[in-house]
PDB file of N, CA and C in Angstrom:
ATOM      1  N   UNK A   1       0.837  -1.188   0.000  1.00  0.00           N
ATOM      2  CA  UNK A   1       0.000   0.000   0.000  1.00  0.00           C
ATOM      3  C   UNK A   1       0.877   1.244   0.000  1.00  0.00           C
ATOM      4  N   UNK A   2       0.294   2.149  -0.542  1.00  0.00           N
ATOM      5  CA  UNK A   2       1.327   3.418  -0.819  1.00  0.00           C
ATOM      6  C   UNK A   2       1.023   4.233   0.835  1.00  0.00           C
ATOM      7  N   UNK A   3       1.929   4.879   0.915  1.00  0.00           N
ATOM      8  CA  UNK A   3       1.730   5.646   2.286  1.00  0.00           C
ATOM      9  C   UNK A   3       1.038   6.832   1.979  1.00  0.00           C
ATOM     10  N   UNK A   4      -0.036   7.777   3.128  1.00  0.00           N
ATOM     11  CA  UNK A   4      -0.547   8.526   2.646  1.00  0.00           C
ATOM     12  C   UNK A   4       0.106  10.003   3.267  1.00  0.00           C
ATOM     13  N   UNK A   5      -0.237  10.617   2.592  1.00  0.00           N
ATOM     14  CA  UNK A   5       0.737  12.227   3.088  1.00  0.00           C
ATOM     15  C   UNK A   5       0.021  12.523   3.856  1.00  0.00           C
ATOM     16  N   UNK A   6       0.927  13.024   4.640  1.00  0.00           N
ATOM     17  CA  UNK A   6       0.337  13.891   5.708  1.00  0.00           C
ATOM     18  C   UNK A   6      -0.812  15.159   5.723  1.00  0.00           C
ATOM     19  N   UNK A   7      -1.592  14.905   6.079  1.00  0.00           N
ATOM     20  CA  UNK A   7      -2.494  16.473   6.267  1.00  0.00           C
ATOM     21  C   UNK A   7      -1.930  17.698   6.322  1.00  0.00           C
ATOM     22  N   UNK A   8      -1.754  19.070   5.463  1.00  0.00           N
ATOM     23  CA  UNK A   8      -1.317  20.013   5.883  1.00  0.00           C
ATOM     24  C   UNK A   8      -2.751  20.929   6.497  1.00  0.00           C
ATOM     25  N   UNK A   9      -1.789  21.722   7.553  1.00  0.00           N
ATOM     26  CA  UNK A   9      -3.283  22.711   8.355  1.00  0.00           C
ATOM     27  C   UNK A   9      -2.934  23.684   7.664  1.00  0.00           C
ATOM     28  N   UNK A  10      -4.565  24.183   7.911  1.00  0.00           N
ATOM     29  CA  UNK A  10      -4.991  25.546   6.966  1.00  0.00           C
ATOM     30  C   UNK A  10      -4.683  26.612   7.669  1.00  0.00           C
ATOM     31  N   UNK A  11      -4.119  27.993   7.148  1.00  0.00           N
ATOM     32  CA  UNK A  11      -3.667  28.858   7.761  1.00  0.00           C
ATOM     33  C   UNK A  11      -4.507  29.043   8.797  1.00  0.00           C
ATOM     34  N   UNK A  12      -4.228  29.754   9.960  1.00  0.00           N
ATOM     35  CA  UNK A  12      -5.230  30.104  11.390  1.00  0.00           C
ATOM     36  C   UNK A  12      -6.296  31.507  10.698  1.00  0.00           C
ATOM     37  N   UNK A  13      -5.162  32.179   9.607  1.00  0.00           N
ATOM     38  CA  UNK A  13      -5.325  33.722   9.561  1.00  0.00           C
ATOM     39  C   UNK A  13      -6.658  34.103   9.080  1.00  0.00           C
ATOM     40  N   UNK A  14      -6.384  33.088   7.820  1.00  0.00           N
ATOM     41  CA  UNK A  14      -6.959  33.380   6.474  1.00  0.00           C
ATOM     42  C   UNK A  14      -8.376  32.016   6.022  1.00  0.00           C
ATOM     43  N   UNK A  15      -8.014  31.575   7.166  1.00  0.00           N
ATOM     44  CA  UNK A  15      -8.815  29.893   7.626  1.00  0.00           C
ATOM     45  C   UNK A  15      -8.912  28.748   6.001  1.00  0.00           C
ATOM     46  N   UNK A  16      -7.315  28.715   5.334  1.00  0.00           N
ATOM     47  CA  UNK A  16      -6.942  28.473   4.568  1.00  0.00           C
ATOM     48  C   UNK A  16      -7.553  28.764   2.780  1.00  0.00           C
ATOM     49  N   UNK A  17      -8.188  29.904   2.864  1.00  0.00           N
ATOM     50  CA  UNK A  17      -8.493  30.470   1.586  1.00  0.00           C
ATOM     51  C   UNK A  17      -7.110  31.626   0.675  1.00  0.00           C
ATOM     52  N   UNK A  18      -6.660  31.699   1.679  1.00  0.00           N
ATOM     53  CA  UNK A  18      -5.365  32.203   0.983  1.00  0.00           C
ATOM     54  C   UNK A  18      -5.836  34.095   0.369  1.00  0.00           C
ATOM     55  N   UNK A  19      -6.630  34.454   1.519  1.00  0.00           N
ATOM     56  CA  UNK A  19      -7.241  36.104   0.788  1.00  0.00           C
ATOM     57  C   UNK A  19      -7.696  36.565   2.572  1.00  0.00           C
ATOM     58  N   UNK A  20      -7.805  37.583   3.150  1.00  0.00           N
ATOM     59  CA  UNK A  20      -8.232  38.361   3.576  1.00  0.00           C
ATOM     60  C   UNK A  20      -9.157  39.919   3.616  1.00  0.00           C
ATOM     61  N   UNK A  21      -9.861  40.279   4.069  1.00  0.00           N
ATOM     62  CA  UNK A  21     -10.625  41.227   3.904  1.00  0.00           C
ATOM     63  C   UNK A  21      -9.757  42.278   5.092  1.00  0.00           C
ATOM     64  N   UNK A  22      -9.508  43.893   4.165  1.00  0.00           N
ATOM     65  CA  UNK A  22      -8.975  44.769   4.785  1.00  0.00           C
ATOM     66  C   UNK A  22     -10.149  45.542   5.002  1.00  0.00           C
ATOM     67  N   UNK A  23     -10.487  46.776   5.392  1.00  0.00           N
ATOM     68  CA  UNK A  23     -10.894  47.948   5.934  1.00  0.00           C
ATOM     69  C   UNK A  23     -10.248  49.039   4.927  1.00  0.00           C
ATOM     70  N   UNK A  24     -11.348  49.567   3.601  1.00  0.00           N
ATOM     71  CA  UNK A  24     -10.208  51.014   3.468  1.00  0.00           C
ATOM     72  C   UNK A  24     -10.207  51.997   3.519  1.00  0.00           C
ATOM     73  N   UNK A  25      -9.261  52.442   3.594  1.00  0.00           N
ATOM     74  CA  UNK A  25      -8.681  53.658   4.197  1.00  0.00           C
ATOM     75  C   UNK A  25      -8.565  55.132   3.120  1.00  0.00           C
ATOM     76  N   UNK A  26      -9.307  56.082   3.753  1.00  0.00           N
ATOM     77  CA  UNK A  26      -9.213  57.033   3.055  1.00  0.00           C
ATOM     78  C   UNK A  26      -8.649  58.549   3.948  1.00  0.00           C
ATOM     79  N   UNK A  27      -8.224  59.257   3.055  1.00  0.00           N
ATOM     80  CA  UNK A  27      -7.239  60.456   3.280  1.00  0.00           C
ATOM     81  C   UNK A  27      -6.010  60.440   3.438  1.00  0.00           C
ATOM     82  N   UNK A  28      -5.215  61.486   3.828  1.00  0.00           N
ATOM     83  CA  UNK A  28      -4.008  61.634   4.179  1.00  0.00           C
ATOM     84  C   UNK A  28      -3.324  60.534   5.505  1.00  0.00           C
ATOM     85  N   UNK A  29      -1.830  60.051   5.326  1.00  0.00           N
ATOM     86  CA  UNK A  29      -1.550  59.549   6.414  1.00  0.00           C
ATOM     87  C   UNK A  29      -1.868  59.843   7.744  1.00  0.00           C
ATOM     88  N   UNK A  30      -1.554  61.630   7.954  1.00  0.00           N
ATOM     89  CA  UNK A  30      -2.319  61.817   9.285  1.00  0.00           C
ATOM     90  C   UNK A  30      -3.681  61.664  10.068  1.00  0.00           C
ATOM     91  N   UNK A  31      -4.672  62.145   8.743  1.00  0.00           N
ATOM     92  CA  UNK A  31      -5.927  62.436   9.429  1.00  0.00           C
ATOM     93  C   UNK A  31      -6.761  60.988   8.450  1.00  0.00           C
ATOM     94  N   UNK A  32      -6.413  60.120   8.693  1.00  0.00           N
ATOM     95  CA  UNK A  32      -7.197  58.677   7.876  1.00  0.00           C
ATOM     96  C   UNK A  32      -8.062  58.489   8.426  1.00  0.00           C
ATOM     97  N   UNK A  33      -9.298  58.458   7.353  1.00  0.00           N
ATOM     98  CA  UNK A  33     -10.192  57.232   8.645  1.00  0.00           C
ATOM     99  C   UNK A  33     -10.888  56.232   8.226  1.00  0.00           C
ATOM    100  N   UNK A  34     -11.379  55.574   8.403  1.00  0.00           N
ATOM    101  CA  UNK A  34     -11.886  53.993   7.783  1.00  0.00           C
ATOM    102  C   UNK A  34     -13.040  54.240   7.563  1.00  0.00           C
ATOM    103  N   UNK A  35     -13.534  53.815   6.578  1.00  0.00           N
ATOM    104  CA  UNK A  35     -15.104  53.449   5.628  1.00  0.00           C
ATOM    105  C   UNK A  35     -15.425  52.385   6.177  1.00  0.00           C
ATOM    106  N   UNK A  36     -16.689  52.269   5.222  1.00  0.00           N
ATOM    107  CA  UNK A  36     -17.606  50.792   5.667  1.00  0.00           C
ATOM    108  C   UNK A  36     -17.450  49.936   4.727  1.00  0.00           C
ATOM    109  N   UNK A  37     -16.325  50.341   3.568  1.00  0.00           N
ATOM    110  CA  UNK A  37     -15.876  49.322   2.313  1.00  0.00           C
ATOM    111  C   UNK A  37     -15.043  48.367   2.691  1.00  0.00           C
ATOM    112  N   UNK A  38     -15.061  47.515   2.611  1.00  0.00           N
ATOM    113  CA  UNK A  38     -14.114  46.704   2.843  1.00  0.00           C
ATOM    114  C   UNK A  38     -13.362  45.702   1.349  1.00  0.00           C
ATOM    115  N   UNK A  39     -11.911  45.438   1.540  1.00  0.00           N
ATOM    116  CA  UNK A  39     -11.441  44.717  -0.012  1.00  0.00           C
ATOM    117  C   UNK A  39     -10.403  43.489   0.250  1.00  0.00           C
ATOM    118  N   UNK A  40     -10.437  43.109  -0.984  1.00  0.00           N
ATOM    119  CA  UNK A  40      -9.503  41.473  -0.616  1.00  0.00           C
ATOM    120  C   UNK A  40      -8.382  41.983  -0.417  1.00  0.00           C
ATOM    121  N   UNK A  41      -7.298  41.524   0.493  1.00  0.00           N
ATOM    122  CA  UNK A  41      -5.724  41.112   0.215  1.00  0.00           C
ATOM    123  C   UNK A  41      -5.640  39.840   0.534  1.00  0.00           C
ATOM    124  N   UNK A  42      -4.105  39.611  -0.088  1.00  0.00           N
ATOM    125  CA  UNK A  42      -3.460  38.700   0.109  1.00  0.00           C
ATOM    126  C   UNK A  42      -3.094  38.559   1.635  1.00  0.00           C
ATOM    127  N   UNK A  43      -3.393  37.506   2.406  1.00  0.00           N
ATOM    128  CA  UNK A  43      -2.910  36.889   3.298  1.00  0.00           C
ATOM    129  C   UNK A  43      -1.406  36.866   3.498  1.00  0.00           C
ATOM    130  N   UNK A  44      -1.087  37.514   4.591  1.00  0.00           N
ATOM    131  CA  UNK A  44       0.493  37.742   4.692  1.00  0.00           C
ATOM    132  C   UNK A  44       1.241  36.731   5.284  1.00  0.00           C
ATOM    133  N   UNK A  45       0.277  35.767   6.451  1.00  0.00           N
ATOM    134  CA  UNK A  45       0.843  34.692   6.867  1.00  0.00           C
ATOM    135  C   UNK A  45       1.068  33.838   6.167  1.00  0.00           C
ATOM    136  N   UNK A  46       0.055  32.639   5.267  1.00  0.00           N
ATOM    137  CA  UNK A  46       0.643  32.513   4.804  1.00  0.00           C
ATOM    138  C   UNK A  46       0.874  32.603   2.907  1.00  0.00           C
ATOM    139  N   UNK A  47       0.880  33.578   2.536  1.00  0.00           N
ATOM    140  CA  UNK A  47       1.611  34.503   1.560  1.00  0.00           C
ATOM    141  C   UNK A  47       0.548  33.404   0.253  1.00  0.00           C
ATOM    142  N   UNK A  48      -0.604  33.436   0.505  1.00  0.00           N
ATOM    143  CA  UNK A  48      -1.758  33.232  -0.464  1.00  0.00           C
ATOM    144  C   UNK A  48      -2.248  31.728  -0.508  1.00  0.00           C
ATOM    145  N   UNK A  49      -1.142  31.008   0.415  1.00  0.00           N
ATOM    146  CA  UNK A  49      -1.312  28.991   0.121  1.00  0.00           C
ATOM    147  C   UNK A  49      -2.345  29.197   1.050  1.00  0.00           C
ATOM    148  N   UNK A  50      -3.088  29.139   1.744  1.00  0.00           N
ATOM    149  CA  UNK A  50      -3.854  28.875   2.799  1.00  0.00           C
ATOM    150  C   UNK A  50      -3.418  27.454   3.353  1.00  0.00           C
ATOM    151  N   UNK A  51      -1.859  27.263   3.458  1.00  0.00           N
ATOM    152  CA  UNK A  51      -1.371  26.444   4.509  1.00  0.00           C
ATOM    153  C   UNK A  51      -0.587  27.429   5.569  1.00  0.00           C
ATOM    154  N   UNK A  52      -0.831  26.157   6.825  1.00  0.00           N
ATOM    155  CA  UNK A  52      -0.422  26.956   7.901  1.00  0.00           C
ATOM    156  C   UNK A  52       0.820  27.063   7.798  1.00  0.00           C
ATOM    157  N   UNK A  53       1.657  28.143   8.206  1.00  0.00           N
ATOM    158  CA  UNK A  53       3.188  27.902   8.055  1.00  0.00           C
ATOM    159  C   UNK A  53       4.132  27.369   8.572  1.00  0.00           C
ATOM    160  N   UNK A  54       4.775  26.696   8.694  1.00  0.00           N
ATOM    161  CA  UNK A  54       5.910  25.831   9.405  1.00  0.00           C
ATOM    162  C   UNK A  54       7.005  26.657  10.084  1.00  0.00           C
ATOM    163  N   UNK A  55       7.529  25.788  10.917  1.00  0.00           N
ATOM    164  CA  UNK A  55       8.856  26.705  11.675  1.00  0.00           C
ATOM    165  C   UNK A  55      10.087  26.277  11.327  1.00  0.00           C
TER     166      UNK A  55
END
């Protein structure tokens, strides 16, 4: 029988979809303030795999 691979876990962050939802941000650096829009990014943990990352 062939051996089976191991399970990888799904990021904690991004709950392995590999995208996050930001808050954006409008005006100047100083006086910013947040809307009720919200938009995708990329998941920084782990960097779009929606695997969890290793040490």
């Amino acid at each position: 029988m062939a051996a089976r691979k191991p399970r990888i876990k799904k990021c904690p962050d991004c709950k392995g979809t590999g995208e996050i939802t930001e808050t954006v941000r409008v005006g100047s650096a100083r006086k910013s303030r947040e809307t009720t829009d919200r938009q995708a990014a990329l998941c920084l943990t782990c960097f779009g795999s929606g695997d969890a990352p290793t040490d």
